[in-house]
Structures are given as C-alpha cells and as structure tokens.
PDB file of N, CA and C in Angstrom:
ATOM      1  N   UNK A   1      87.806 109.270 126.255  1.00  0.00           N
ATOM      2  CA  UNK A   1      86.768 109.763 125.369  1.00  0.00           C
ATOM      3  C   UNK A   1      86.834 108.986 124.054  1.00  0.00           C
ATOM      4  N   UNK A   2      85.556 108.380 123.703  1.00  0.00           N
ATOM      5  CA  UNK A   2      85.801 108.057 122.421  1.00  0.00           C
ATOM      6  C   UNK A   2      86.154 108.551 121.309  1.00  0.00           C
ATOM      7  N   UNK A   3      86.483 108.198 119.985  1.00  0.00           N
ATOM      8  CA  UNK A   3      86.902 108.488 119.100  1.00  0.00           C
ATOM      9  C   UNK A   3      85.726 109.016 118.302  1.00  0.00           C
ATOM     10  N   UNK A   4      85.340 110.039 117.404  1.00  0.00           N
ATOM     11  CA  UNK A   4      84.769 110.530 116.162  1.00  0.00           C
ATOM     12  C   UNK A   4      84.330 109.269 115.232  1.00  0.00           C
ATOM     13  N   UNK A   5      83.971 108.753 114.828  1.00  0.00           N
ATOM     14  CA  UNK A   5      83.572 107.460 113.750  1.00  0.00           C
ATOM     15  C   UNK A   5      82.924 108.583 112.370  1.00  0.00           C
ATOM     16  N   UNK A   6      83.864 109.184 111.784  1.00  0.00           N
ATOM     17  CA  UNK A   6      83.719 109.676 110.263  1.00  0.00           C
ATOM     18  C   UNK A   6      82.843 108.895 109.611  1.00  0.00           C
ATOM     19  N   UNK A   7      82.459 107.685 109.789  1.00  0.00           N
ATOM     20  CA  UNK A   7      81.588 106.611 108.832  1.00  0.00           C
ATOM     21  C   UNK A   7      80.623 106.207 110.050  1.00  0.00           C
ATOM     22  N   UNK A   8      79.629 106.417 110.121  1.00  0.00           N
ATOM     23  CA  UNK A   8      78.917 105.972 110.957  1.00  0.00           C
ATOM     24  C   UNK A   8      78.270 104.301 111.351  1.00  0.00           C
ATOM     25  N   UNK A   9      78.208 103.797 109.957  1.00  0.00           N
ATOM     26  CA  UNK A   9      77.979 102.240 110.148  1.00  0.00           C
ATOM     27  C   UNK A   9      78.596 101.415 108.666  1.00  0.00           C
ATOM     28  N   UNK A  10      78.755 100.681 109.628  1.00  0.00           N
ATOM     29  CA  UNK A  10      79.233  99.272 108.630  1.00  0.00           C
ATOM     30  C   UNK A  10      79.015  99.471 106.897  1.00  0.00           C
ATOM     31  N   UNK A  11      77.317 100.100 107.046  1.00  0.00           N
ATOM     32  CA  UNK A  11      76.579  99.674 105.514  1.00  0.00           C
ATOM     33  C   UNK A  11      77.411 101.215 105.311  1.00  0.00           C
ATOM     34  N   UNK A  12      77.796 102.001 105.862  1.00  0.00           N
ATOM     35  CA  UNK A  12      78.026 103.347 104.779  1.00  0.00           C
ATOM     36  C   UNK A  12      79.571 103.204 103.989  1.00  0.00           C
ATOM     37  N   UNK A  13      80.282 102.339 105.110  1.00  0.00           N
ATOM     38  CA  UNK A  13      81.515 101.710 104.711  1.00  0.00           C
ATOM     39  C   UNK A  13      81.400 100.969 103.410  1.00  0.00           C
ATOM     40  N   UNK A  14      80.438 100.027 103.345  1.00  0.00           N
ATOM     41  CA  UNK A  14      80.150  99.323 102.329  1.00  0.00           C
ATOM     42  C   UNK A  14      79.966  99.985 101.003  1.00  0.00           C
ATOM     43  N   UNK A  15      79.034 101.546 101.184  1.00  0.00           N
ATOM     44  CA  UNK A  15      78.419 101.621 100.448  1.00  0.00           C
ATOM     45  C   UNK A  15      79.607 102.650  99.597  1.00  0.00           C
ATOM     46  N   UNK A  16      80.359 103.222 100.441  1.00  0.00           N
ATOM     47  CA  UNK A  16      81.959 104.165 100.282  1.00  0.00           C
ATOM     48  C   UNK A  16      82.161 102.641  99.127  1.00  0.00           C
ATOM     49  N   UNK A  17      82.800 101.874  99.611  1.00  0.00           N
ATOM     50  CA  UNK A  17      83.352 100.872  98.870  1.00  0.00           C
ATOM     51  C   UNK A  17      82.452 100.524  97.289  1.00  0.00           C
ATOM     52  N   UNK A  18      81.143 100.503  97.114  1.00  0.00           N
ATOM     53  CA  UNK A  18      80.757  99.910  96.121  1.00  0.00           C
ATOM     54  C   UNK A  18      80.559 101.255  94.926  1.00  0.00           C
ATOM     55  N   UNK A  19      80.794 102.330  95.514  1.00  0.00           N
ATOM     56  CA  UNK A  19      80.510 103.791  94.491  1.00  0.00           C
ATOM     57  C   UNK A  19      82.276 103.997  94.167  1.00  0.00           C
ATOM     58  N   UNK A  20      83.076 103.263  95.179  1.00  0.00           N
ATOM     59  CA  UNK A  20      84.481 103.424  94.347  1.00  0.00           C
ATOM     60  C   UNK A  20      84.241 101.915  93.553  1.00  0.00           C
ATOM     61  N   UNK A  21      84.029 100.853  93.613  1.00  0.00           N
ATOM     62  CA  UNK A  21      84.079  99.942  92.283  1.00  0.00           C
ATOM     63  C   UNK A  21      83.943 100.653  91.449  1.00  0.00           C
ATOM     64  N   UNK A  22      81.947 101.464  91.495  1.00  0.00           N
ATOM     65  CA  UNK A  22      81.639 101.364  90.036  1.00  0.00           C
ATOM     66  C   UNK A  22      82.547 102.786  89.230  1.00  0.00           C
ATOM     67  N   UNK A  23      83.402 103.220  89.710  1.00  0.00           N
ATOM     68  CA  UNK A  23      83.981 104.262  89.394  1.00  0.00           C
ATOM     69  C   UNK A  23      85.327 104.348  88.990  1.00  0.00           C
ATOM     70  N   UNK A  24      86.176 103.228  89.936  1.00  0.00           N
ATOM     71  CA  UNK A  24      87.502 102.580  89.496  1.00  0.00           C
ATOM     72  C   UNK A  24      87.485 101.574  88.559  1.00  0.00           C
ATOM     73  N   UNK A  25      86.410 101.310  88.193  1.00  0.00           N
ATOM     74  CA  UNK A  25      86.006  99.948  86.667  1.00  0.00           C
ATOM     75  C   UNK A  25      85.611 100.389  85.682  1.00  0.00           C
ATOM     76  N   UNK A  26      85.567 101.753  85.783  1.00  0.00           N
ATOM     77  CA  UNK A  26      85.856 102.629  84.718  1.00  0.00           C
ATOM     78  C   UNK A  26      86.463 103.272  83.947  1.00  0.00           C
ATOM     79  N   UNK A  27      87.530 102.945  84.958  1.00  0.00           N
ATOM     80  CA  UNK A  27      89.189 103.939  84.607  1.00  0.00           C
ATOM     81  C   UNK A  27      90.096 102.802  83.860  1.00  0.00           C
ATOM     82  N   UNK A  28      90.682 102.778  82.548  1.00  0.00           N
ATOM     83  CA  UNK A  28      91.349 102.272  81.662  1.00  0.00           C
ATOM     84  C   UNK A  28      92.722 103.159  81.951  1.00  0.00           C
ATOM     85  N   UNK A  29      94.122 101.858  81.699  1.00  0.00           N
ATOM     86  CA  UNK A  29      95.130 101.738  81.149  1.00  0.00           C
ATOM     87  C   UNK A  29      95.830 101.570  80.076  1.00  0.00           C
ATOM     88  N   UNK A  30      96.406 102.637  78.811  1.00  0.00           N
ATOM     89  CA  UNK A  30      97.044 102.064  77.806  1.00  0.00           C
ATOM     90  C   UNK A  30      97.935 100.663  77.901  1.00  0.00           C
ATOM     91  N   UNK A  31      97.974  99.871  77.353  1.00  0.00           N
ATOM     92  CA  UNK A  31      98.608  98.839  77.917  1.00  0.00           C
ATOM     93  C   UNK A  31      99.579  98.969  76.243  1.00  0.00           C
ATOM     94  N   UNK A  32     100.848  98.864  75.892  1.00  0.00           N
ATOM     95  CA  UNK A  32     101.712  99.017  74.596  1.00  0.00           C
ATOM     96  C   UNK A  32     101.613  97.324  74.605  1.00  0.00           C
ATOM     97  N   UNK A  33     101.298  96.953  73.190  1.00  0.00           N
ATOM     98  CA  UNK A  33     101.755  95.825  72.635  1.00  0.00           C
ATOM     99  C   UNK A  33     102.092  95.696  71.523  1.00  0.00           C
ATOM    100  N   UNK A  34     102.988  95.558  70.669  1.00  0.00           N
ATOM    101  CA  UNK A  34     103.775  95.426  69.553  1.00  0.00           C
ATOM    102  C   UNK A  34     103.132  94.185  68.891  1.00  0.00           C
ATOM    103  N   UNK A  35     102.848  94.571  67.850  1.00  0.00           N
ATOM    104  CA  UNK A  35     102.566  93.539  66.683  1.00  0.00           C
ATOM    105  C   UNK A  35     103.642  93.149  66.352  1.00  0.00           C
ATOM    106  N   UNK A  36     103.101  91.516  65.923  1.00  0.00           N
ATOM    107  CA  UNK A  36     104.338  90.850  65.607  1.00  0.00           C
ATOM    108  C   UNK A  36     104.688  90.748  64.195  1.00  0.00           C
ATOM    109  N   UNK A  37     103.438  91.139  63.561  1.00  0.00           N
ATOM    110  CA  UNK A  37     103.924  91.396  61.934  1.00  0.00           C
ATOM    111  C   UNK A  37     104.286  92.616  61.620  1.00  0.00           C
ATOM    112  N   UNK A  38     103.997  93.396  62.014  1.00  0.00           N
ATOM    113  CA  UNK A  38     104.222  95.273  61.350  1.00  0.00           C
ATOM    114  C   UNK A  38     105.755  95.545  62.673  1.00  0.00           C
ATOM    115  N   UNK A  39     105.435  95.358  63.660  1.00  0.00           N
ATOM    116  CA  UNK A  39     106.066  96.328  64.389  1.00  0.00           C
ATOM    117  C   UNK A  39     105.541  96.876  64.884  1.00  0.00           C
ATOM    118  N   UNK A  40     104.677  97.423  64.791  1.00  0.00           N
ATOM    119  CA  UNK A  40     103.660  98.548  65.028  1.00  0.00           C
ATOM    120  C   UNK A  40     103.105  98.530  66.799  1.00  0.00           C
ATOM    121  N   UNK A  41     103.285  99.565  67.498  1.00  0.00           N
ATOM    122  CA  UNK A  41     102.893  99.500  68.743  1.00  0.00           C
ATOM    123  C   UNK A  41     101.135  99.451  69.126  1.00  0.00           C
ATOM    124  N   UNK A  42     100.368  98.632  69.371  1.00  0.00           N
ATOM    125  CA  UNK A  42      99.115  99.095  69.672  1.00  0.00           C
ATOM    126  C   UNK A  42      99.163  99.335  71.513  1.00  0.00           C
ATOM    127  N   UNK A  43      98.334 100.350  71.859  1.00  0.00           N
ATOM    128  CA  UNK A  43      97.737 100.424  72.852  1.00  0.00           C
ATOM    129  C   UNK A  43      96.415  99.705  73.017  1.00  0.00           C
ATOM    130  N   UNK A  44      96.475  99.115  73.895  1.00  0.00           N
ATOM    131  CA  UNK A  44      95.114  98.425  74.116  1.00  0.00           C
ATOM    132  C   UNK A  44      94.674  98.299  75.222  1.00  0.00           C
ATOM    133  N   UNK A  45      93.347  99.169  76.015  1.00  0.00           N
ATOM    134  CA  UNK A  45      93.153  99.446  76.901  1.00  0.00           C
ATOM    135  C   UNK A  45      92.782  98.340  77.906  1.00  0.00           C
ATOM    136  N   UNK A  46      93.441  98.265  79.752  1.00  0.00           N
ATOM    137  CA  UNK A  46      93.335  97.648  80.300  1.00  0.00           C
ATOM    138  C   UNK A  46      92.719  98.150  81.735  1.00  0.00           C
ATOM    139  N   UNK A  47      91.873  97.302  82.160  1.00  0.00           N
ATOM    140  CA  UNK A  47      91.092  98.496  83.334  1.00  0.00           C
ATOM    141  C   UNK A  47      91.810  98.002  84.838  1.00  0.00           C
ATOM    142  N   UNK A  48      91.850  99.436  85.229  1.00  0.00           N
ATOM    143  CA  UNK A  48      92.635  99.589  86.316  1.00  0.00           C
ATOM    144  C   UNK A  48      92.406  98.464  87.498  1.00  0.00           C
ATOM    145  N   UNK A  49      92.810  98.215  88.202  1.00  0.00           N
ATOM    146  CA  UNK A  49      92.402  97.302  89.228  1.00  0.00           C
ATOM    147  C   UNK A  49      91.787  97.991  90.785  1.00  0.00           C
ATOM    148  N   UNK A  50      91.623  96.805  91.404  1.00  0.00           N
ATOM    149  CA  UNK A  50      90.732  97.522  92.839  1.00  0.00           C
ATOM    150  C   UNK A  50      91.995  97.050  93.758  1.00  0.00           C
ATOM    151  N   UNK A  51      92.217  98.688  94.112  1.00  0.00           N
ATOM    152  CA  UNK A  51      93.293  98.248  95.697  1.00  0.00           C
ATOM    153  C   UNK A  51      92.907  99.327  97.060  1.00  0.00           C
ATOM    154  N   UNK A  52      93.219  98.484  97.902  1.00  0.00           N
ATOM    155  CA  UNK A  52      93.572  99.526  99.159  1.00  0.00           C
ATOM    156  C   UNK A  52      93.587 101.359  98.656  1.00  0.00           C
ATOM    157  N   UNK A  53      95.238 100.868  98.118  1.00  0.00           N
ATOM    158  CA  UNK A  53      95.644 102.574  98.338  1.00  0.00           C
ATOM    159  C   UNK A  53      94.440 103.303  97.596  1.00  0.00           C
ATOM    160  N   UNK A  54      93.865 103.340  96.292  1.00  0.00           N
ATOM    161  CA  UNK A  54      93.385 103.793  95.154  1.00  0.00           C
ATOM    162  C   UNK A  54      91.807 103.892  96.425  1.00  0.00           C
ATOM    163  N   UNK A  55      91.648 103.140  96.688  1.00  0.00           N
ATOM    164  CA  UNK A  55      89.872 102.702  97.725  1.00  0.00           C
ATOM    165  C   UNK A  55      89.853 104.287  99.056  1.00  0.00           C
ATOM    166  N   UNK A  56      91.595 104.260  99.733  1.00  0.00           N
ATOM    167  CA  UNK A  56      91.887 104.939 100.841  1.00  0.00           C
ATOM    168  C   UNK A  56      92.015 106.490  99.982  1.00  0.00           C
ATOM    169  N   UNK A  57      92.664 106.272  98.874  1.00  0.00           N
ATOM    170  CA  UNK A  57      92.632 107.743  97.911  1.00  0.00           C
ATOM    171  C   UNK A  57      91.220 108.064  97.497  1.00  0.00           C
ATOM    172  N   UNK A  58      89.845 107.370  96.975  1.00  0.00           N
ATOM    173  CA  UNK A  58      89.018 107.986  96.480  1.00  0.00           C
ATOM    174  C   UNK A  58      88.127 108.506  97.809  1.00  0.00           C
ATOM    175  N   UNK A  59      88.221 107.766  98.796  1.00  0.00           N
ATOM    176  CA  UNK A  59      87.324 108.341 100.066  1.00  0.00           C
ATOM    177  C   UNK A  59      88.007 109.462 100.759  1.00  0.00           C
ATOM    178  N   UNK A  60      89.300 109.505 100.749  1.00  0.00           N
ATOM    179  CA  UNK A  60      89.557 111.015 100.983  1.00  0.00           C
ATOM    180  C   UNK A  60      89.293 112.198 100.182  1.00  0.00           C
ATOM    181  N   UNK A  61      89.818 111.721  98.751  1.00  0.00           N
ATOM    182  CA  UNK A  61      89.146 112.819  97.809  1.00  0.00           C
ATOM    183  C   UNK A  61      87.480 113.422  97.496  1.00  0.00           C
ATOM    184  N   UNK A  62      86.838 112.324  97.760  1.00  0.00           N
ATOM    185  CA  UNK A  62      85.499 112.370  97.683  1.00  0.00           C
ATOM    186  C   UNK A  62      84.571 113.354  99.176  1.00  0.00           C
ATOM    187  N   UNK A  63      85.346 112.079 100.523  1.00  0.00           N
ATOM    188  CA  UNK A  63      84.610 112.322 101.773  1.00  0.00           C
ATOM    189  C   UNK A  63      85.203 113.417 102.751  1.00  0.00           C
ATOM    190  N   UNK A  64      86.630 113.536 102.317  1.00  0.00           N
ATOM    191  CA  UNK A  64      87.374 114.567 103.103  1.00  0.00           C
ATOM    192  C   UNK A  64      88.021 113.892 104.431  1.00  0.00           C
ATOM    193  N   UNK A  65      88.106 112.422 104.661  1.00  0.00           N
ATOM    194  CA  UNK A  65      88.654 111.933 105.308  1.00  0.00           C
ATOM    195  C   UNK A  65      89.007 110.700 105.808  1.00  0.00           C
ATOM    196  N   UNK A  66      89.839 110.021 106.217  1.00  0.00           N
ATOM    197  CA  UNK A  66      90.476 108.670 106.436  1.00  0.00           C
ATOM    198  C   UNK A  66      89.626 107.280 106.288  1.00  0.00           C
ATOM    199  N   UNK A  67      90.238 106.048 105.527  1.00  0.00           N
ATOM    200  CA  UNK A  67      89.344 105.045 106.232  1.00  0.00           C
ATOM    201  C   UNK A  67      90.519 104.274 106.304  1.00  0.00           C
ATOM    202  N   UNK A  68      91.696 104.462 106.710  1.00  0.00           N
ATOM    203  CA  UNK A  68      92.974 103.570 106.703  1.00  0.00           C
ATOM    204  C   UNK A  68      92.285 102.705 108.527  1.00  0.00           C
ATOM    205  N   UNK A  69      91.788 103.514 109.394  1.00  0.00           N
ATOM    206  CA  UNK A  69      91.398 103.080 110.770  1.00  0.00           C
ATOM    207  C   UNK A  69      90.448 101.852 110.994  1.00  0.00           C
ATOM    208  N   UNK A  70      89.621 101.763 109.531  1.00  0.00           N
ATOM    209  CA  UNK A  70      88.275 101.354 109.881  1.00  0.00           C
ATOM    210  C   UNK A  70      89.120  99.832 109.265  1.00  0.00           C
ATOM    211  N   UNK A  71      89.977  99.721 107.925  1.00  0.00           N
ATOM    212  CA  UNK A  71      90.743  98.739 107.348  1.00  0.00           C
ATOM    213  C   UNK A  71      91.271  98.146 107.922  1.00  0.00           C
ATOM    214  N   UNK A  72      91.859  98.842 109.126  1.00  0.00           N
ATOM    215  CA  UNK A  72      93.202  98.028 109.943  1.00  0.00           C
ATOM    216  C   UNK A  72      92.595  98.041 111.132  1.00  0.00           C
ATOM    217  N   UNK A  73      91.482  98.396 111.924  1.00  0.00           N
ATOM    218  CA  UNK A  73      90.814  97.870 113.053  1.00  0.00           C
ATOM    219  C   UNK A  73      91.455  98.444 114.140  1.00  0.00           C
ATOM    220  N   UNK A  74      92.074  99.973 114.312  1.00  0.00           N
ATOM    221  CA  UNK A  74      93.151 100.418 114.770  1.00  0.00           C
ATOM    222  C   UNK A  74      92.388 100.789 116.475  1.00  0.00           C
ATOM    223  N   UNK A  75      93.349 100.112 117.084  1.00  0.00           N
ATOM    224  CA  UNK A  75      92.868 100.083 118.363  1.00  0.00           C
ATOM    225  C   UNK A  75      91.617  99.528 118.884  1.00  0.00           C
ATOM    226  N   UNK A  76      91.430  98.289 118.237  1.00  0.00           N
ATOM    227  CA  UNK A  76      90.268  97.548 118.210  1.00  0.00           C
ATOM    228  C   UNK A  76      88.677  98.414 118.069  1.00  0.00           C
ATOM    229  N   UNK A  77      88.923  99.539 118.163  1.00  0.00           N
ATOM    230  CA  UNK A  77      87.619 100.393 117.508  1.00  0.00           C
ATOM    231  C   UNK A  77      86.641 100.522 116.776  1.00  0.00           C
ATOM    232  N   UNK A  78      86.856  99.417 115.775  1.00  0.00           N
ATOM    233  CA  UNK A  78      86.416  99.142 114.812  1.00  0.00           C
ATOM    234  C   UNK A  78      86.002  97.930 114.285  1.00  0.00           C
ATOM    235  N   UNK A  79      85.376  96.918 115.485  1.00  0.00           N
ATOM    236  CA  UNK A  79      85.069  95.775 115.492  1.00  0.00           C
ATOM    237  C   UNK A  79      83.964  95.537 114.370  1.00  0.00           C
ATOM    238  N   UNK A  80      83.124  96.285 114.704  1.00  0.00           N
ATOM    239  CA  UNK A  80      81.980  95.991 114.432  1.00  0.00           C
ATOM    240  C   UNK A  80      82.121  96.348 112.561  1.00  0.00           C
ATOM    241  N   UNK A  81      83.255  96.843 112.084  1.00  0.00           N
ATOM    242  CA  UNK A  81      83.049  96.934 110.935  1.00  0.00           C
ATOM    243  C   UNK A  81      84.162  96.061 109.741  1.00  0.00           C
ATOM    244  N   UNK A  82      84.124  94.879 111.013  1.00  0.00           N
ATOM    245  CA  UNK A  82      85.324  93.613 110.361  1.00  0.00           C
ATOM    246  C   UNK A  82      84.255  93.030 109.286  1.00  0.00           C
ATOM    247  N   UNK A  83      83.106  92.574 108.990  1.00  0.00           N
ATOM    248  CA  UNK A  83      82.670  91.850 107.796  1.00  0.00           C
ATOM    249  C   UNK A  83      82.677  92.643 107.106  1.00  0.00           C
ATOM    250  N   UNK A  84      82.127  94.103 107.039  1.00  0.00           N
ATOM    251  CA  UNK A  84      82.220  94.678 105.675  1.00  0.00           C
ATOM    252  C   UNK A  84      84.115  94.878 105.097  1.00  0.00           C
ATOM    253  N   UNK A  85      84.931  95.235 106.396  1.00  0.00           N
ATOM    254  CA  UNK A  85      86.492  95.135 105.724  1.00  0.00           C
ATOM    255  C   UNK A  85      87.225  93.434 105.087  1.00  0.00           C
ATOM    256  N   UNK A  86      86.390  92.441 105.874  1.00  0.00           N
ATOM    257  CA  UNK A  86      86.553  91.514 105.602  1.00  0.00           C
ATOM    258  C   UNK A  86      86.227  91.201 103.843  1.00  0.00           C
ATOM    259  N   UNK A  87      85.107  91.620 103.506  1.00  0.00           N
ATOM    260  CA  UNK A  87      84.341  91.451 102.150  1.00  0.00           C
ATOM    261  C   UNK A  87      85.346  92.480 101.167  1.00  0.00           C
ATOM    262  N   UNK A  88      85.755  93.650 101.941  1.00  0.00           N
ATOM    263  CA  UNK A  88      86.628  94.611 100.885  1.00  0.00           C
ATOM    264  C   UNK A  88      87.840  94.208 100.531  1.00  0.00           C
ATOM    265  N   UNK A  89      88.137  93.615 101.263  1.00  0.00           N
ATOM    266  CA  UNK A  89      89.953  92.767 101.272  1.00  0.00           C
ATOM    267  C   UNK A  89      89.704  91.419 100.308  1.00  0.00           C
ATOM    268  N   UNK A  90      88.340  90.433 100.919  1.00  0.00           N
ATOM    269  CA  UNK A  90      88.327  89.860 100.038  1.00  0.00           C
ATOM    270  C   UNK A  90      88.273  90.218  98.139  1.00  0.00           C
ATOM    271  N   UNK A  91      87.295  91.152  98.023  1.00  0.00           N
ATOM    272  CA  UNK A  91      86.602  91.501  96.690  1.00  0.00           C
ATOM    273  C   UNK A  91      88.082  91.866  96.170  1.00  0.00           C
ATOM    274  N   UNK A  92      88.863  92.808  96.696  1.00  0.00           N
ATOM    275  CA  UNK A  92      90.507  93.751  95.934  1.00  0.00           C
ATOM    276  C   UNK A  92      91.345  92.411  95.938  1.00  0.00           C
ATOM    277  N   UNK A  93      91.233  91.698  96.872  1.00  0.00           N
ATOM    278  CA  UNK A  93      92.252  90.420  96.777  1.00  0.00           C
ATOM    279  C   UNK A  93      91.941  89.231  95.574  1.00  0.00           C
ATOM    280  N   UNK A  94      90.797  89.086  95.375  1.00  0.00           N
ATOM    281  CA  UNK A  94      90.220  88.449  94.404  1.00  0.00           C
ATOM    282  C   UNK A  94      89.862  89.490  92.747  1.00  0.00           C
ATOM    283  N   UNK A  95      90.290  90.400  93.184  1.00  0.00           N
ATOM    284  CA  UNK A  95      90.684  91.487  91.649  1.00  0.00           C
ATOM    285  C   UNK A  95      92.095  91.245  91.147  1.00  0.00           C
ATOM    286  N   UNK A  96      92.927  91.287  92.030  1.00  0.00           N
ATOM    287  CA  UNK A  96      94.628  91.082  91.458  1.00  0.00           C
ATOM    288  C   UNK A  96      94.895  89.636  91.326  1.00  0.00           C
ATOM    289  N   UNK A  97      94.308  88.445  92.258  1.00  0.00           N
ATOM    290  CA  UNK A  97      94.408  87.270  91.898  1.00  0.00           C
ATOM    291  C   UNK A  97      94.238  87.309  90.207  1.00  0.00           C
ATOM    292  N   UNK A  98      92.787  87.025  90.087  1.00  0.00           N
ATOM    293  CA  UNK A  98      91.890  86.479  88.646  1.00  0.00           C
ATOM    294  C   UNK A  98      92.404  87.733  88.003  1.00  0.00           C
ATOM    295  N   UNK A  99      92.727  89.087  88.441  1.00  0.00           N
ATOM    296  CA  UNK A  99      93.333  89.748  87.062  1.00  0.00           C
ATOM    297  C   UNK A  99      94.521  89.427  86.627  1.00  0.00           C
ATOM    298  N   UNK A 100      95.463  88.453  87.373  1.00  0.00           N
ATOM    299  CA  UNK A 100      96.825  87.970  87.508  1.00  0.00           C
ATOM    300  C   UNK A 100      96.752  86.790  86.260  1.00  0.00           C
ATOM    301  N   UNK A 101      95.897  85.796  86.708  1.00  0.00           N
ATOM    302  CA  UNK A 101      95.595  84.771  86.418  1.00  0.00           C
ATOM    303  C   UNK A 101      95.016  84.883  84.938  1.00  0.00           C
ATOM    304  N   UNK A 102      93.993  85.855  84.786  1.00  0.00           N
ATOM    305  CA  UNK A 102      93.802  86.002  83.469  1.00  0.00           C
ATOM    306  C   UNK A 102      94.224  87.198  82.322  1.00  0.00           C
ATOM    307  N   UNK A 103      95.598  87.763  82.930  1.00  0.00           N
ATOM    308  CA  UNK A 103      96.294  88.655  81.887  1.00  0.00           C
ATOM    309  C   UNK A 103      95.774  90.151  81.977  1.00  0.00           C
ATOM    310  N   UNK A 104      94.232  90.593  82.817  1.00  0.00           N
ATOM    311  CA  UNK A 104      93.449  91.813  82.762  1.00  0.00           C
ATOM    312  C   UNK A 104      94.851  92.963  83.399  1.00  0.00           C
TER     313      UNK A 104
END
C-alpha cells in the first residue's frame, strides 16, 4: 500500500519552503562585539540563516507534520520531488557558503 504524501506536489513543497524564507529572514541574532576604543560591548544584529533543521522545524510547527522523507527521498518515494529538494539544498547551501564568506 502506498504511503500518505502529507504534501501533495512538488509546487506545495516549494511553496512550504519559500513562506519559511520569508519568515526565517526575519529572525535576527545579537551578535556581541566589543569596541576597540571604549570597551564597550555592542550587539549588533545578525540574521539567522536558512537550514535543514530550522526548514524541518517550521513545517512541523506550522503543518503538523514531517518533510525529513520528501528531503532525503526515503525509499525512493519521492522522486518526483528531487528538483524542488534539489533547489532547497541548493538555496540553504548557498546561505551558509556567502554568509561564511561574507561575515553575515
């Protein structure tokens, strides 16, 4: 018997994914940096990054259930929704790169 598909197509996967961007690019980090003339600690806010876990945490909190299956292609089940996981891995992989690269 087949499996339940909680997400019905590719684009709803997608669309799970682009309502957690605009929502995780919202969320700021104190980041402490010490002045070098006073001493003085500033916080200076740094915005959170895009990952897996945080992506697999807002669709449970939001949808009430898993997309770790649809990510990892678990039991080949989930063919048909390799370009949109393909594009999500790319987009979070290319967030920690260039946020690496440029200090964010």
């Amino acid at each position: 018997m087949a499996k339940h598909k909680y997400i019905e197509t590719p684009e709803d996967l997608l669309r799970m994914w682009n309502e957690y961007k605009d929502y995780r690019l919202k969320l700021y980090d104190a980041l402490p940096v010490a002045n070098n003339k006073t001493g003085e600690v500033l916080y200076l806010p740094v915005q959170k990054p895009l990952t897996r876990w945080s992506f697999e945490a807002y669709v449970f909190n939001t949808y009430g259930h898993h997309v770790k299956q649809y990510l990892d292609n678990q039991d080949n089940s989930y063919t048909a929704y390799l370009g949109v996981t393909t594009h999500i891995r790319n987009e979070w992989t290319d967030d920690h790169v260039s946020g690496t690269m440029t200090g964010k």
